[in-house]
N, C-alpha and C. Protein backbone atom coordinates (compact mmCIF):
# COMPACT_ATOMS: atom_id res chain seq x y z
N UNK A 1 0.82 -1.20 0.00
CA UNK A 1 0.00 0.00 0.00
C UNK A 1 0.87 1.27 0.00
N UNK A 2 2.12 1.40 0.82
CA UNK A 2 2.55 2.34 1.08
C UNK A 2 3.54 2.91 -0.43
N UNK A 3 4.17 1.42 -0.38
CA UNK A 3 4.81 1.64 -2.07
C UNK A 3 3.91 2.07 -3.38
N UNK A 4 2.52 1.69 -3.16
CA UNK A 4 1.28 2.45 -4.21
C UNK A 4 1.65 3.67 -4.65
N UNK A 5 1.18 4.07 -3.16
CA UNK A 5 1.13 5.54 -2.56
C UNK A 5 2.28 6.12 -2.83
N UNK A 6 3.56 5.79 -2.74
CA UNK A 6 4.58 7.00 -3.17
C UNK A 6 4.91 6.80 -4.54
N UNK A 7 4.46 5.68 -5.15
CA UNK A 7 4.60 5.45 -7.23
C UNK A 7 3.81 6.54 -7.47
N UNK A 8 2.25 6.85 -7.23
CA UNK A 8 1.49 7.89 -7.45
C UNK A 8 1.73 9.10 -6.70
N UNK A 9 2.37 9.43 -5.26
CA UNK A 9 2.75 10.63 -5.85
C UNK A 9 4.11 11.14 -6.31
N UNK A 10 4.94 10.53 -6.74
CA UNK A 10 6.09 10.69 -8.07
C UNK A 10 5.61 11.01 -9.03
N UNK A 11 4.36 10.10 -9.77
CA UNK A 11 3.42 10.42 -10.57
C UNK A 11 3.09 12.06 -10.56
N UNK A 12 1.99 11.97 -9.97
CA UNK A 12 1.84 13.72 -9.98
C UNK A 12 2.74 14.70 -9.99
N UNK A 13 4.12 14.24 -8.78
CA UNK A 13 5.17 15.37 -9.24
C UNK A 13 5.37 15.33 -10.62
N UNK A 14 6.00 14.42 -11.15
CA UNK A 14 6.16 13.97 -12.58
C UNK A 14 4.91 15.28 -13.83
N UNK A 15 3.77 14.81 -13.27
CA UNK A 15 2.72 15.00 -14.05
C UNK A 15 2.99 17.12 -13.51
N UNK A 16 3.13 17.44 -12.14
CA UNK A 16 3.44 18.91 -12.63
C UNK A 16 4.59 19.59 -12.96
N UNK A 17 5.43 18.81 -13.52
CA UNK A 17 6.71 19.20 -14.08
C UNK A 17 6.11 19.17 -15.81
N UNK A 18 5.83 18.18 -16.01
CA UNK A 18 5.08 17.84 -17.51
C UNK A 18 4.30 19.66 -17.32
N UNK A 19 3.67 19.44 -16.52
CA UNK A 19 2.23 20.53 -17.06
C UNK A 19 3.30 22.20 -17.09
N UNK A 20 3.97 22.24 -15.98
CA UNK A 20 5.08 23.50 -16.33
C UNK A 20 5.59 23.83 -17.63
N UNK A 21 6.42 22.93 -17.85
CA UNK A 21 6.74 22.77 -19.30
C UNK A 21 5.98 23.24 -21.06
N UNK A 22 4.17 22.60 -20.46
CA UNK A 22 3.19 22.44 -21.17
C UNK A 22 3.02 24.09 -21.04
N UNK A 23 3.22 24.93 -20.12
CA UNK A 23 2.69 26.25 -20.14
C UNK A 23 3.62 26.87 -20.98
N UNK A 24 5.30 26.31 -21.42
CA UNK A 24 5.83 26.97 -22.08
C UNK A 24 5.57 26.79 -23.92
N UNK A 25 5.11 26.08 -23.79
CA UNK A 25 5.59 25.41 -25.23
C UNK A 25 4.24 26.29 -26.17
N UNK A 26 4.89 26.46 -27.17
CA UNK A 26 4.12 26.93 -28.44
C UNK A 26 3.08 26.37 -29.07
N UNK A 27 2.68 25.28 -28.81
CA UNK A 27 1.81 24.54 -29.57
C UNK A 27 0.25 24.54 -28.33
N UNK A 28 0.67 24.56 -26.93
CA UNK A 28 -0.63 24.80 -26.24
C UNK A 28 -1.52 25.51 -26.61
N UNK A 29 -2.68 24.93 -26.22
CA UNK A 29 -4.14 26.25 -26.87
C UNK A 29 -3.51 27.00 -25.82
N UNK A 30 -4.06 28.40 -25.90
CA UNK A 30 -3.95 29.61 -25.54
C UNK A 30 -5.09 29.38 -23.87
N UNK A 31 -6.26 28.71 -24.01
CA UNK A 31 -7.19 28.58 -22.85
C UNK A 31 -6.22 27.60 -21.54
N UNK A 32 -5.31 26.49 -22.39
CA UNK A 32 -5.38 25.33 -21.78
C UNK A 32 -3.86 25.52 -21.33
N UNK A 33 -3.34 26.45 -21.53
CA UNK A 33 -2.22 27.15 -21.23
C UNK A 33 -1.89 27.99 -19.80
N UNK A 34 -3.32 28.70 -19.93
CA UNK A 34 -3.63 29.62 -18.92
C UNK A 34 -4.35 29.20 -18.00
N UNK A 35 -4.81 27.62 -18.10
CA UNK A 35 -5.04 26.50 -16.56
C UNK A 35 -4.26 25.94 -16.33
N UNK A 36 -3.10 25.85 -17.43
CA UNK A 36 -1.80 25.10 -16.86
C UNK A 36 -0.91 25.94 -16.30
N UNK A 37 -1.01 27.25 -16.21
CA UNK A 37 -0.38 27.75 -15.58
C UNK A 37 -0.26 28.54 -13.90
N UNK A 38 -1.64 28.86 -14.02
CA UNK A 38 -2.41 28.45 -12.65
C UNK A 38 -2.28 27.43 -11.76
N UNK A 39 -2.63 26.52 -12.65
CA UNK A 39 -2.66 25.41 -11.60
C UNK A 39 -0.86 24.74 -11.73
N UNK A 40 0.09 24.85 -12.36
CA UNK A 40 1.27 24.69 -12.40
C UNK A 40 2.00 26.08 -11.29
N UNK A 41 1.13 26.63 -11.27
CA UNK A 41 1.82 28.25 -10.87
C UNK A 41 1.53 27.24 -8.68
N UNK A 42 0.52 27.18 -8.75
CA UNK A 42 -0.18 27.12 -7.51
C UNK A 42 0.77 25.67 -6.60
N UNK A 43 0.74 24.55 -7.50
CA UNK A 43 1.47 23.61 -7.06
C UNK A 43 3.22 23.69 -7.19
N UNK A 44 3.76 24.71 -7.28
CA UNK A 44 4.72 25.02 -7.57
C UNK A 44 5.49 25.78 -6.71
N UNK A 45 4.30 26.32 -6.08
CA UNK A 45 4.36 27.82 -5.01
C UNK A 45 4.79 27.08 -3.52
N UNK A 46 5.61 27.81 -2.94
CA UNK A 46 5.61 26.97 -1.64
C UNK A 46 4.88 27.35 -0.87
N UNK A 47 3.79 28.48 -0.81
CA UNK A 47 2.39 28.62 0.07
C UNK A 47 1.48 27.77 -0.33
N UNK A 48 0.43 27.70 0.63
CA UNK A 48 -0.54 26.71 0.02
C UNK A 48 -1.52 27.73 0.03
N UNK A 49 -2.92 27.42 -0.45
CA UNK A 49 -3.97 28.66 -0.38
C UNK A 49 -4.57 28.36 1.28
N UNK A 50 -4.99 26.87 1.55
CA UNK A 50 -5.59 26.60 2.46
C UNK A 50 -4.42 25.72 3.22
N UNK A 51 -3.83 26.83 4.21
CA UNK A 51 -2.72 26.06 4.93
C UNK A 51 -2.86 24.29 5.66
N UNK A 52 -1.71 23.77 5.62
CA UNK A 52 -1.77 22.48 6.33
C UNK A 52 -2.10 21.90 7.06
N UNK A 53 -2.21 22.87 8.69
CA UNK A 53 -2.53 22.79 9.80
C UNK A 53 -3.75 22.97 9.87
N UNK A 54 -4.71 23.71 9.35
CA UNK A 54 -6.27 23.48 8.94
C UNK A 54 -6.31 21.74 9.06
N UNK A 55 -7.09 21.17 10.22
CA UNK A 55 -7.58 19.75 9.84
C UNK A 55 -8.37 19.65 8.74
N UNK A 56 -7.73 18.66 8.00
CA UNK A 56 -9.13 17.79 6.77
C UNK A 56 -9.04 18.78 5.65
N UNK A 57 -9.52 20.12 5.68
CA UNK A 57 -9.21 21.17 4.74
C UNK A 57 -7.75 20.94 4.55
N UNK A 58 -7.22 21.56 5.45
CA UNK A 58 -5.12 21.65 4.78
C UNK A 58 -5.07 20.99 4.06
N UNK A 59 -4.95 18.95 4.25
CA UNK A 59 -4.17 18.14 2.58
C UNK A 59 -5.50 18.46 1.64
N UNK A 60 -6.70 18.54 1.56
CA UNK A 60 -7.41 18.67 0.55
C UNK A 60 -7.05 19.41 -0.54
N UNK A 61 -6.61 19.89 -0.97
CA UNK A 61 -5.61 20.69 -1.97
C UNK A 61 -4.97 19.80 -2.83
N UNK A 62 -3.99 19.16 -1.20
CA UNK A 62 -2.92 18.07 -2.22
C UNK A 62 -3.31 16.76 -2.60
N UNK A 63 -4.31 16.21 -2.07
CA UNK A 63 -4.62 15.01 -2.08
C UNK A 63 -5.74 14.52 -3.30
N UNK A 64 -6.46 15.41 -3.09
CA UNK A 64 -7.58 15.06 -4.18
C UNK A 64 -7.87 16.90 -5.36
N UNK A 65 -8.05 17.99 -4.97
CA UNK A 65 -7.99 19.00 -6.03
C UNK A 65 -7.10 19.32 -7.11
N UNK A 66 -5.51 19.07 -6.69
CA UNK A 66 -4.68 19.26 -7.32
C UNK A 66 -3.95 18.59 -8.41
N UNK A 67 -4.41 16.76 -7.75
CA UNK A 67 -3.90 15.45 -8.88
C UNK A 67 -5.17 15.85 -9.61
N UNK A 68 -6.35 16.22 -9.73
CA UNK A 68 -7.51 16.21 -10.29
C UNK A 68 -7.54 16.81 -11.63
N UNK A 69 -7.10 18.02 -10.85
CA UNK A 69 -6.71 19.90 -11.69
C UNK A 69 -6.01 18.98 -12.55
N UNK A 70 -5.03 18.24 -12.39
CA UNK A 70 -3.66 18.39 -13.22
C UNK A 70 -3.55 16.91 -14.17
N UNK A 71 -4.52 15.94 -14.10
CA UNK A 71 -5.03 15.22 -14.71
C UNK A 71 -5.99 15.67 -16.16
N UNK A 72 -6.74 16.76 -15.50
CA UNK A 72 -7.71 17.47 -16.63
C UNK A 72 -7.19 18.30 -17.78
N UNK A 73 -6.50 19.17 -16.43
CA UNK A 73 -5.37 19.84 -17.78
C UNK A 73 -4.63 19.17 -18.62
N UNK A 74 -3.99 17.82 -18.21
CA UNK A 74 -2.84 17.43 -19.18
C UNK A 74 -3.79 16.64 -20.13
N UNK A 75 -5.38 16.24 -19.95
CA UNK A 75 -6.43 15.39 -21.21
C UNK A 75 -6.35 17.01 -22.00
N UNK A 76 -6.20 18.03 -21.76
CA UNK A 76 -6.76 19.22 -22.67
C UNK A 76 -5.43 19.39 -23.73
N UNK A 77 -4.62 18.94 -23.19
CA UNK A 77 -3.38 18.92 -24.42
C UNK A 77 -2.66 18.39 -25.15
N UNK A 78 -2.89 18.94 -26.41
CA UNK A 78 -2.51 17.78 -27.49
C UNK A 78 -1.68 16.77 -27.06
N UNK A 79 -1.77 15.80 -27.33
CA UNK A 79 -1.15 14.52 -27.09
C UNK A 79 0.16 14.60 -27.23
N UNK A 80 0.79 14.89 -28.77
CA UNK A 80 1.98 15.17 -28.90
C UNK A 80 3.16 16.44 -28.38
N UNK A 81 2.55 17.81 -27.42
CA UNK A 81 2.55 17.95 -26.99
C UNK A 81 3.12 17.46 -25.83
N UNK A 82 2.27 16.95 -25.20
CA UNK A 82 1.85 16.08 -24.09
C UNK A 82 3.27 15.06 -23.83
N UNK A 83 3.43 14.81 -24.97
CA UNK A 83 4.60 13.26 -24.76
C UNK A 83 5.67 14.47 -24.87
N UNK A 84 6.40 15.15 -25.86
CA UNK A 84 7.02 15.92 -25.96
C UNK A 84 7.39 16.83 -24.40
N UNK A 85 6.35 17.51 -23.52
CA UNK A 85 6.80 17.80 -22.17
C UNK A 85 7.22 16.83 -21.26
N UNK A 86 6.47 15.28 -21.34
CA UNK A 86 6.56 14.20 -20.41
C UNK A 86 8.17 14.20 -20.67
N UNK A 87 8.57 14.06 -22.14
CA UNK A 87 10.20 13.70 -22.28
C UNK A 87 11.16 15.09 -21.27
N UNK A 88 10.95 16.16 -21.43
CA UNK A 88 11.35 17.11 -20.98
C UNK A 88 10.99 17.14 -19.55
N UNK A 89 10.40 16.78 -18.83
CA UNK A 89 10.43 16.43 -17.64
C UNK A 89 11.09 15.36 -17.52
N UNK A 90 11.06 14.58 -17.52
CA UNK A 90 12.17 13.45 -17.11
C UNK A 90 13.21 13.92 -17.39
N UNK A 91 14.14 14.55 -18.43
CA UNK A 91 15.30 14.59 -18.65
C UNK A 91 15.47 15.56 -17.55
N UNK A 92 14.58 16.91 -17.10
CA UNK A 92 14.91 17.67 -16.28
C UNK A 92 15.39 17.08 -14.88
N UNK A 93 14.75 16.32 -14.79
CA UNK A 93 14.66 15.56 -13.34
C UNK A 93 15.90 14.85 -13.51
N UNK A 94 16.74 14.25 -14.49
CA UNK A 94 17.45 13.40 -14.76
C UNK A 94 19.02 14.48 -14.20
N UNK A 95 18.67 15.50 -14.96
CA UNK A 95 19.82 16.58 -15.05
C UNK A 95 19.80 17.46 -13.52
N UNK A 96 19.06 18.58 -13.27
CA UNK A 96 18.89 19.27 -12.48
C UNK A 96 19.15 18.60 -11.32
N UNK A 97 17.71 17.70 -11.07
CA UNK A 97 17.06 17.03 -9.68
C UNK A 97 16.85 17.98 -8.50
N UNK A 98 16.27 19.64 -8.92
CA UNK A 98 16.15 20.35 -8.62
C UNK A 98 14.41 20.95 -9.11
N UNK A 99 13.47 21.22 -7.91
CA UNK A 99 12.18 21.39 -8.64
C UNK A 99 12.02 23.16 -9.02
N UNK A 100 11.48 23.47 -10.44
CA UNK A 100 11.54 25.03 -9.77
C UNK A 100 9.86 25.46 -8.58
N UNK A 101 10.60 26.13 -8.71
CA UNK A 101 10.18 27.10 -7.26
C UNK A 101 8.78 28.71 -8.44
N UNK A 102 7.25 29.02 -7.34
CA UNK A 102 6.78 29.56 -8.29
C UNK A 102 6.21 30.93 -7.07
N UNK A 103 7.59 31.79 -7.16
CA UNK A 103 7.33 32.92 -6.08
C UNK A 103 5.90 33.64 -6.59
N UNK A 104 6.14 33.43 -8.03
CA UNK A 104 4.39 34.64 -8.57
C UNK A 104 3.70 34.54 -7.64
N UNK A 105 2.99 33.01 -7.38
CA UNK A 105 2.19 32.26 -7.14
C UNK A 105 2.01 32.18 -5.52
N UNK A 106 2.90 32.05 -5.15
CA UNK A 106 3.12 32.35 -3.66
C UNK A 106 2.55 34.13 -3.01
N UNK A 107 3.02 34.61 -4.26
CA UNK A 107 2.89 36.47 -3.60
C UNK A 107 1.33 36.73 -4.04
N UNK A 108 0.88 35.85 -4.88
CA UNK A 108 -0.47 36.09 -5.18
C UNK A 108 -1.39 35.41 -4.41
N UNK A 109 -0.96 34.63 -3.61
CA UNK A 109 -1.86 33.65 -2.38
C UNK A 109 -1.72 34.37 -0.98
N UNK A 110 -0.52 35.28 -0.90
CA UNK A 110 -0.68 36.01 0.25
C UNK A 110 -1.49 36.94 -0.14
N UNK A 111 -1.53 37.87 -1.18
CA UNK A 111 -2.48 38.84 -1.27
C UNK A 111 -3.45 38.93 -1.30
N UNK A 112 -4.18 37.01 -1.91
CA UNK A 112 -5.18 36.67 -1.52
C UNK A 112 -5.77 36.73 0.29
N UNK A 113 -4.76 36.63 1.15
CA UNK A 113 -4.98 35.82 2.64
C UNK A 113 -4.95 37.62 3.12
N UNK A 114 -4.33 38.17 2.55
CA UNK A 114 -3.86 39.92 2.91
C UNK A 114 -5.68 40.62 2.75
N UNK A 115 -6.35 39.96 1.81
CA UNK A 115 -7.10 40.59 0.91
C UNK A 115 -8.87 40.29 1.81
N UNK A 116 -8.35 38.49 2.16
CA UNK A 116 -9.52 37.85 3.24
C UNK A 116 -9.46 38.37 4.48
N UNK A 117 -8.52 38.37 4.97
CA UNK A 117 -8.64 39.34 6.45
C UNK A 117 -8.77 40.83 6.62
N UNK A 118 -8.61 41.62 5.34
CA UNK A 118 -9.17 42.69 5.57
C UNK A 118 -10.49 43.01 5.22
N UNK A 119 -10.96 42.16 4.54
CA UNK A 119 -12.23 42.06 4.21
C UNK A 119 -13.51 41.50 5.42
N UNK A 120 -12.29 40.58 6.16
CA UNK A 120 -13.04 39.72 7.71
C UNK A 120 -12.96 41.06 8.53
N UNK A 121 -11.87 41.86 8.54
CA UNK A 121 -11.81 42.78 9.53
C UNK A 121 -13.38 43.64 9.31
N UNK A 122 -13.52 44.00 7.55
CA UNK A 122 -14.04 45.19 7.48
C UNK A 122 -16.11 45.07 8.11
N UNK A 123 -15.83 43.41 7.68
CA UNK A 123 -17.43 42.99 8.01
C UNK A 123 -17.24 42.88 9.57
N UNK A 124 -16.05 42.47 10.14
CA UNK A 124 -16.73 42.33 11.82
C UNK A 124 -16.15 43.64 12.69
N UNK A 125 -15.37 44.64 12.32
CA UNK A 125 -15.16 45.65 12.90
C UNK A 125 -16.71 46.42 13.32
N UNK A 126 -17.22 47.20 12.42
CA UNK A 126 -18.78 47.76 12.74
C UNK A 126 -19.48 46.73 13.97
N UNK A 127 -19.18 45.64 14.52
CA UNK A 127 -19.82 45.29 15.30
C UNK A 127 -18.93 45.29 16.94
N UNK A 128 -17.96 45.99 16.64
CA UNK A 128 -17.29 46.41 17.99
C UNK A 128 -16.87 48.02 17.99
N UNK A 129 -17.67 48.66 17.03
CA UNK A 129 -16.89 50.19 16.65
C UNK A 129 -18.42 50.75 17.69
C-alpha cells in the first residue's frame, strides 16, 4: 500500500513538471495554457492557499484537487505535446534534480490571505466600533 502511494505521488510530481513545461511550449491552446499555468503556478508555489494545519481542509488541496486539476489539464493537451513535455520532464529531473520554485504564485496567495482578512476585519469591525 505504502509503495502504491509514493509510485502515485512521483506520478503527480512527474505530471506537474510535464504541465510547467506544457505552459511553455508553443503549440498549447492559448485557454489550456492559462489553466496550466495556474494550476502549475499554484502547485509550484511553496504557500498553500488553504494552509496544512487546517484539519481535513489543509491536505485537501494536495490530495484530491490538485492530482484532479492536473489530470484534466494534461487530457486538454494535445497529445503530442503532451509526450514531448513528459520527455522534458524526465530529462529535467534526470539533469537538475532540482524542482523550480513559483514565487508569482506564492505572492499572489498572500495577497489573496492579505485581501480575506481585511475584508473579515471590514465585516466584523462595525460590530465592535
Amino acid at each position: 500500500m505504502l509503495g502504491r502511494l509514493r509510485k502515485w505521488a512521483g506520478a503527480v510530481k512527474n505530471d506537474v513538471l510535464t504541465l510547467w513545461f506544457c505552459c511553455r511550449h508553443p503549440r498549447t491552446p492559448l485557454l489550456v495554457k492559462l489553466l496550466a499555468i495556474a494550476i502549475a503556478g499554484y502547485a509550484l508555489s511553496p504557500i498553500d492557499l488553504i494552509p496544512d494545519f487546517i484539519p481535513v481542509l489543509g491536505y485537501l488541496d494536495e490530495l484530491i484537487l490538485l492530482p484532479g486539476a492536473i489530470f484534466l489539464v494534461l487530457k486538454l493537451v494535445p497529445p503530442d505535446v503532451r509526450a514531448e513535455c513528459r520527455e522534458q520532464a524526465r530529462r529535467w529531473r534526470e539533469e537538475r534534480r532540482a524542482w523550480p520554485r513559483n514565487f508569482v504564485a506564492a505572492f499572489i496567495i498572500i495577497l489573496l490571505w492579505i485581501g480575506l482578512g481585511w475584508l473579515g476585519w471590514r465585516l466584523v469591525r462595525p460590530q465592535f466600533g
